[in-house]
C-alpha atoms as a PDB file:
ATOM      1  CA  UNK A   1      93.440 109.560  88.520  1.00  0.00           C
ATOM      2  CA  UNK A   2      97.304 110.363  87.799  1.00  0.00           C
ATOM      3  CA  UNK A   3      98.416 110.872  84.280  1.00  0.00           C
ATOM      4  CA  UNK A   4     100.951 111.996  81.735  1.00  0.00           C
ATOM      5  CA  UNK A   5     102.105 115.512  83.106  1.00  0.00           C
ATOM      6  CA  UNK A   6     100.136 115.417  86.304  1.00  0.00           C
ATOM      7  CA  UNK A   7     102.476 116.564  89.185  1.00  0.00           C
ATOM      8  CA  UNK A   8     102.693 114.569  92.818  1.00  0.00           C
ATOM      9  CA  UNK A   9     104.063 116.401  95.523  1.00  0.00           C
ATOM     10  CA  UNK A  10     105.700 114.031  98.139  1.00  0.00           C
ATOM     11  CA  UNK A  11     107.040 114.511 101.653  1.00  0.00           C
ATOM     12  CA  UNK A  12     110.202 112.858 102.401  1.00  0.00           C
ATOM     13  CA  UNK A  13     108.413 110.070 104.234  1.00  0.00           C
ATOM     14  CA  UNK A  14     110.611 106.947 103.785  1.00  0.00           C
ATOM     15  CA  UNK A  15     107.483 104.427 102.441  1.00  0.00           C
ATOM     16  CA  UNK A  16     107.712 107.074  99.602  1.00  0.00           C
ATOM     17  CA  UNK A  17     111.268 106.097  98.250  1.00  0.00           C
ATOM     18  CA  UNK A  18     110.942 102.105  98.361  1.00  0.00           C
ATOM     19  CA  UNK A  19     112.432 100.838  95.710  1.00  0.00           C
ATOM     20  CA  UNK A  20     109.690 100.031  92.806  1.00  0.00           C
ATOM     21  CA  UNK A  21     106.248 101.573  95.194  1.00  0.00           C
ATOM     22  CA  UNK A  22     106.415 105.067  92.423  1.00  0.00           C
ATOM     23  CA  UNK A  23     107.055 102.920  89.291  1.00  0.00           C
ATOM     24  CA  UNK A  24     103.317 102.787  88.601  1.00  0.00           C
ATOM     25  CA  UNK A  25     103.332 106.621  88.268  1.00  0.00           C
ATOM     26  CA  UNK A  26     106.250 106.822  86.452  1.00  0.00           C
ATOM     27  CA  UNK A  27     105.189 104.300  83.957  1.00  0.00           C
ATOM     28  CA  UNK A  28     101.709 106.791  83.685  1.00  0.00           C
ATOM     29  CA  UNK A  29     103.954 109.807  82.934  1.00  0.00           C
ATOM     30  CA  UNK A  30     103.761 111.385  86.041  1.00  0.00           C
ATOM     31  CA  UNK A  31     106.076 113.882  87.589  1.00  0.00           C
ATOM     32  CA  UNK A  32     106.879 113.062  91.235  1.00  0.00           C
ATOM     33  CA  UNK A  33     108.465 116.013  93.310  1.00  0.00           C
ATOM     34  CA  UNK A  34     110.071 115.464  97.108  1.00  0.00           C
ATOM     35  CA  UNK A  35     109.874 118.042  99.743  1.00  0.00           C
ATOM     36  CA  UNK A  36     113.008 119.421 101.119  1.00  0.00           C
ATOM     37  CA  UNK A  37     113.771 117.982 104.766  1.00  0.00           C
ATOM     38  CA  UNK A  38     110.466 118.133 106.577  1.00  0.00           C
ATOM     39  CA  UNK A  39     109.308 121.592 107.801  1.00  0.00           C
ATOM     40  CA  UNK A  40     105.794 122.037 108.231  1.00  0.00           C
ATOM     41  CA  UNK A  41     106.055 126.072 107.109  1.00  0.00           C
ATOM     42  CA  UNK A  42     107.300 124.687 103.975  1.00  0.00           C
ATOM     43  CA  UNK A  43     105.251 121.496 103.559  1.00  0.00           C
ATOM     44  CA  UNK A  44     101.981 122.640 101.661  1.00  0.00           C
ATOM     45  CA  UNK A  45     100.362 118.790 102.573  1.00  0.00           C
ATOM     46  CA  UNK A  46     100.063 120.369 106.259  1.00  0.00           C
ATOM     47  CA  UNK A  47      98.030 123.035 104.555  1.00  0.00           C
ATOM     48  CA  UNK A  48      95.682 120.257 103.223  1.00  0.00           C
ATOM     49  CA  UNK A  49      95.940 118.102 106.487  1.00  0.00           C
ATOM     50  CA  UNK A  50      95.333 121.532 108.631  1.00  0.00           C
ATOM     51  CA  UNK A  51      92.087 122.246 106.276  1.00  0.00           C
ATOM     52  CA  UNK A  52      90.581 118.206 106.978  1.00  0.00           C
ATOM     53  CA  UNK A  53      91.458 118.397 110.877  1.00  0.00           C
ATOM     54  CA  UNK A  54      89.698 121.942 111.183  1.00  0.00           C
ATOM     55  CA  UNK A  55      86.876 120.743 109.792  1.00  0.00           C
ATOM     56  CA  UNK A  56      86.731 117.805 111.481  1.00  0.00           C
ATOM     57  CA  UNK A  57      86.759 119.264 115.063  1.00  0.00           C
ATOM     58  CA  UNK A  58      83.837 121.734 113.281  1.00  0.00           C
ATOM     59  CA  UNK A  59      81.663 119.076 112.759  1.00  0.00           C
ATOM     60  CA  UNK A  60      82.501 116.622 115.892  1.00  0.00           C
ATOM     61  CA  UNK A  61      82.223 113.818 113.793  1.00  0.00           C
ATOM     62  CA  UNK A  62      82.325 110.573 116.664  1.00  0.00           C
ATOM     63  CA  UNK A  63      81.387 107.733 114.674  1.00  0.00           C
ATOM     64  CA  UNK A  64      83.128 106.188 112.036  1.00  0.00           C
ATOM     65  CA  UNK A  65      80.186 106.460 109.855  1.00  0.00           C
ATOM     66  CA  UNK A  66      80.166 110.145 110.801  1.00  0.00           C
ATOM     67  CA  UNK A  67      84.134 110.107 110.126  1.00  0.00           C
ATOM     68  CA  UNK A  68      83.841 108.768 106.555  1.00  0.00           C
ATOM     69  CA  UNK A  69      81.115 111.501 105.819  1.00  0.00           C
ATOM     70  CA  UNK A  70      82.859 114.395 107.183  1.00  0.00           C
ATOM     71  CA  UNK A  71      85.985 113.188 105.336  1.00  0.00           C
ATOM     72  CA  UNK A  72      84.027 112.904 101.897  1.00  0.00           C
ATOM     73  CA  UNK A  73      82.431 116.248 102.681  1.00  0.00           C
ATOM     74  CA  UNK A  74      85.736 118.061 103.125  1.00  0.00           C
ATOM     75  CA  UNK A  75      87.559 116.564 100.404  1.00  0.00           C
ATOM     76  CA  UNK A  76      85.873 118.160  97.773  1.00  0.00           C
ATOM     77  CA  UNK A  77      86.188 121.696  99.098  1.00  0.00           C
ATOM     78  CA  UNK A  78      89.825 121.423  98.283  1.00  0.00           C
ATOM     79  CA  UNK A  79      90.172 123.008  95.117  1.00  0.00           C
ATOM     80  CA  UNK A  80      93.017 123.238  92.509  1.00  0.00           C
ATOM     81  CA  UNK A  81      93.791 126.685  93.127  1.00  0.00           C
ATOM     82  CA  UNK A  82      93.658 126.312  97.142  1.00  0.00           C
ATOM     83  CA  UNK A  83      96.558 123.251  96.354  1.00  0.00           C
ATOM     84  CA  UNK A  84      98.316 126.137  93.894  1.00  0.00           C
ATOM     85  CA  UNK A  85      97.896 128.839  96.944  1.00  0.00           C
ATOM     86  CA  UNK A  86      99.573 126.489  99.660  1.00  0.00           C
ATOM     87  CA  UNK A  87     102.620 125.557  97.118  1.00  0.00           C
ATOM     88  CA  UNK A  88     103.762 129.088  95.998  1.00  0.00           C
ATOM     89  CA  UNK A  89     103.077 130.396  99.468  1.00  0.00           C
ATOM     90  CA  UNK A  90     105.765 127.601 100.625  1.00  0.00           C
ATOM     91  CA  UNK A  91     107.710 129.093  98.079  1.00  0.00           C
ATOM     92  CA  UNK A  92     107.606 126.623  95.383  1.00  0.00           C
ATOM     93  CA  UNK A  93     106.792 127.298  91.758  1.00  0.00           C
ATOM     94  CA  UNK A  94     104.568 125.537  89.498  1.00  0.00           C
END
């Protein structure tokens, strides 16, 4: 869960910027950030996205049931420091 001082990191996708869809956050404290237009060398989510669809193809998950396992499993080897790693090296700060 999102709360006071917790940082979101946003892509410019336009569902993102309808009017009223981040007031939730905002009303939790939370600071939201938008990416500069939409390069994938600068984009740390691709870093995430590129980490899930690797292991994905690893583990040839074909079933949904499979999917939702393989999903769960890679999830939580995305760590707080990896997320830290793919901003600065896009050349944000923190």
């Amino acid at each position: 869960m999102l709360g006071v001082g917790d940082v979101l990191v946003l892509d410019i996708l336009s569902s993102h910027k309808v009017r009223g869809v981040l007031d939730p956050l905002y009303d939790k404290g939370v600071v939201v950030v938008f990416l500069v237009v939409y390069l994938l060398v600068f984009n740390p989510v691709e870093f995430g996205w590129s980490k899930i669809l690797v292991y994905l193809r690893k583990v040839g998950a074909r079933t949904l049931g499979a999917l939702y396992s393989a999903v769960s499993e890679v999830l939580v080897t995305i760590t707080n420091a990896g997320v830290e790693g793919w901003i600065k090296h896009c050349g944000y700060g923190l």
